[in-house]
C-alpha atoms as a PDB file:
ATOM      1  CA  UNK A   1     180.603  21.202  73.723  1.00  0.00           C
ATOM      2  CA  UNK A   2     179.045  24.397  72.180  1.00  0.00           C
ATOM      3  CA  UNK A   3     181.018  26.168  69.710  1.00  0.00           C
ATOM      4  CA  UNK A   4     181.283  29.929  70.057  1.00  0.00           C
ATOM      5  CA  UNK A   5     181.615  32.586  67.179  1.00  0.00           C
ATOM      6  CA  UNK A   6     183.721  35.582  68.479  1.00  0.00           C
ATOM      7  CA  UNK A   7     183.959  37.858  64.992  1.00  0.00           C
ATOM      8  CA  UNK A   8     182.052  38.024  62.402  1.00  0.00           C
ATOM      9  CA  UNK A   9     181.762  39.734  58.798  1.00  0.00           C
ATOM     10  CA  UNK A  10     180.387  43.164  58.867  1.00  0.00           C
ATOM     11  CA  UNK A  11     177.320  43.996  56.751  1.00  0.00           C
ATOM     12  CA  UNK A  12     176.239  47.794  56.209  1.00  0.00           C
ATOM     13  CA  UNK A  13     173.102  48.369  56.398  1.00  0.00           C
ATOM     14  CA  UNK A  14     170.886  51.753  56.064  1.00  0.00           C
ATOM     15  CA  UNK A  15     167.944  50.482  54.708  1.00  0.00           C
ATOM     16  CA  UNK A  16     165.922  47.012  54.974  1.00  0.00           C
ATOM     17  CA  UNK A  17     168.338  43.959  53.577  1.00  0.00           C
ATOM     18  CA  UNK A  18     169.746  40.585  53.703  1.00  0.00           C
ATOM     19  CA  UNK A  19     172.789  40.246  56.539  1.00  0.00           C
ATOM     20  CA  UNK A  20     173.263  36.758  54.953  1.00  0.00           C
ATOM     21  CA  UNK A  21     171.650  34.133  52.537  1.00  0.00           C
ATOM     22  CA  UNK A  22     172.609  31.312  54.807  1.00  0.00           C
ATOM     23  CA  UNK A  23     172.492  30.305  58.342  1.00  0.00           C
ATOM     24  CA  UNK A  24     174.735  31.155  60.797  1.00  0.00           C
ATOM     25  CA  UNK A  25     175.381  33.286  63.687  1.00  0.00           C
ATOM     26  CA  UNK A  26     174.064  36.743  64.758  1.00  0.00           C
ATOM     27  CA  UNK A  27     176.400  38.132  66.950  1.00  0.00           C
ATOM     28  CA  UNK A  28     175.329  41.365  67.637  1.00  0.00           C
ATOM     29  CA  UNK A  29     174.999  45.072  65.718  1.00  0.00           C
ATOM     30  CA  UNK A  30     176.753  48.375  65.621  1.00  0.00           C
ATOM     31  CA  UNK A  31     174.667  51.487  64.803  1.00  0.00           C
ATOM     32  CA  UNK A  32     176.723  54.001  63.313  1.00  0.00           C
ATOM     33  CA  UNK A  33     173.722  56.653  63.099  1.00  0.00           C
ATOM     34  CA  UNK A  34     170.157  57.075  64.274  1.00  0.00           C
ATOM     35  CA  UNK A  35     167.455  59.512  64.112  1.00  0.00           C
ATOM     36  CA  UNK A  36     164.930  57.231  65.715  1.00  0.00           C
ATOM     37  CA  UNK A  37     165.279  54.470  63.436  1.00  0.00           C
ATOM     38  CA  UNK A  38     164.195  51.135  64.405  1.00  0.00           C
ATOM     39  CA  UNK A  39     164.939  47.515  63.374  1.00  0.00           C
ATOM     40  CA  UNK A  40     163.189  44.179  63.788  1.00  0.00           C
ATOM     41  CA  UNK A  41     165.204  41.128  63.194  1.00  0.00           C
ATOM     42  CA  UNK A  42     164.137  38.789  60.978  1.00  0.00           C
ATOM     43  CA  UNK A  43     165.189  34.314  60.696  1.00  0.00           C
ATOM     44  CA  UNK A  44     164.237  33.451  56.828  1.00  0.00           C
ATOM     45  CA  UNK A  45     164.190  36.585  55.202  1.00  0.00           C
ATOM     46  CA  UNK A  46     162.107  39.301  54.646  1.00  0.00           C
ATOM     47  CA  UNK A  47     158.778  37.430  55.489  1.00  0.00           C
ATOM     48  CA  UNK A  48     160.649  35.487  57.649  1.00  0.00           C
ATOM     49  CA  UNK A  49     159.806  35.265  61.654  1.00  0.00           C
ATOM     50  CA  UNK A  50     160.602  38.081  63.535  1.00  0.00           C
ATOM     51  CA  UNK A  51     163.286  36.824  66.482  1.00  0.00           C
ATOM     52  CA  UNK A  52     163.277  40.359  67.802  1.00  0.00           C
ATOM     53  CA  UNK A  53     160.515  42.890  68.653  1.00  0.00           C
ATOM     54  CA  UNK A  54     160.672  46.739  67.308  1.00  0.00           C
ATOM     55  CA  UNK A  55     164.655  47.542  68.431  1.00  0.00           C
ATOM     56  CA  UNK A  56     165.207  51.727  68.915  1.00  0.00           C
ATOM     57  CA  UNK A  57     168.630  51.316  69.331  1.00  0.00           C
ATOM     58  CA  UNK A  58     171.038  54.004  70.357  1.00  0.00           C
ATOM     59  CA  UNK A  59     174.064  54.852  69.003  1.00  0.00           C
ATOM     60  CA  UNK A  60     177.023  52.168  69.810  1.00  0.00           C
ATOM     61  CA  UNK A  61     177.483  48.332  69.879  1.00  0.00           C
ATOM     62  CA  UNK A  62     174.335  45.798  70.739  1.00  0.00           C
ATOM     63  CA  UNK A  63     175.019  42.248  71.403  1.00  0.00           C
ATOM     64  CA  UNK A  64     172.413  40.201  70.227  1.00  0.00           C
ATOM     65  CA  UNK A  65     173.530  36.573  70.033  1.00  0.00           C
ATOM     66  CA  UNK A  66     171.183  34.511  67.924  1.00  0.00           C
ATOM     67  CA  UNK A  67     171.401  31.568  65.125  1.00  0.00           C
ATOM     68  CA  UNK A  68     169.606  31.896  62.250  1.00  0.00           C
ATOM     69  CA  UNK A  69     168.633  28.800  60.778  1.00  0.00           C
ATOM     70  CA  UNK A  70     168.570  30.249  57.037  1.00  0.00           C
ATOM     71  CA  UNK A  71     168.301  33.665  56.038  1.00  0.00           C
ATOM     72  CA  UNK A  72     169.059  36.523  58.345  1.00  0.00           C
ATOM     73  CA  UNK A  73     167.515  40.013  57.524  1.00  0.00           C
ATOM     74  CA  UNK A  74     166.667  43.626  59.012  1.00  0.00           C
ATOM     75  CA  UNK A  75     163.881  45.321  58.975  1.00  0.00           C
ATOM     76  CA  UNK A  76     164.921  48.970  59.050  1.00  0.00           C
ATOM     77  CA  UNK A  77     162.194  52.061  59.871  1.00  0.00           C
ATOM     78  CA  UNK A  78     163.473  55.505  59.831  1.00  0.00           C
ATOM     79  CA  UNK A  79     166.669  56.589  59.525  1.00  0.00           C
ATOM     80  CA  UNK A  80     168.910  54.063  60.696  1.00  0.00           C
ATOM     81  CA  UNK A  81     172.562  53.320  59.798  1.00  0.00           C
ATOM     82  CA  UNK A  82     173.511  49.732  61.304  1.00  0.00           C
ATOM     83  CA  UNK A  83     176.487  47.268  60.832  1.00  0.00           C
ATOM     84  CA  UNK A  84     175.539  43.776  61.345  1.00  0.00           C
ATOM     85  CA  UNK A  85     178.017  41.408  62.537  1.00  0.00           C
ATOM     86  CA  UNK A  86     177.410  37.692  61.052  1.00  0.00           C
ATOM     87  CA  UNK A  87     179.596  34.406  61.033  1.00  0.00           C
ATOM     88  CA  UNK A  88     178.233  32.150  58.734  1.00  0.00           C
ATOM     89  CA  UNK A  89     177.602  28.525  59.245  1.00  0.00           C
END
């Protein structure tokens, strides 16, 4: 049976960072404020593979269920204020 995450621990981010050093569960992000910023989401870190094209998000709450299978990270253009919710494990 497949086990599924419903909450997660917030990570603010407004520039390019780590969501987590270890694998787990993307569940989704909340962008707080945007003036055309974009994100690309990354499995492995900063030079990791992309898992996501170029995001423009708008304003509000994106579901974006993924695993990552080590590091998770955001690449962040613009101005772009984004909580990322992660469960680790």
């Amino acid at each position: 049976m497949a086990q599924v995450q419903q909450s997660g621990s917030p990570i603010l981010l407004t520039g390019s960072g780590v969501v987590s050093t270890t694998s787990g569960s993307l569940l989704g992000f909340y962008v707080n404020s945007t003036t055309g910023g974009t994100v690309v989401i990354r499995n492995g870190g900063a030079a990791g593979t992309a898992i996501s094209g170029t995001i423009t998000p708008a304003i509000g709450f994106h579901a974006f269920p993924a695993y990552c299978t080590s590091a998770c990270y955001f690449t962040i253009a613009n101005t772009l204020n984004v909580t990322a919710l992660f469960a680790a494990g």
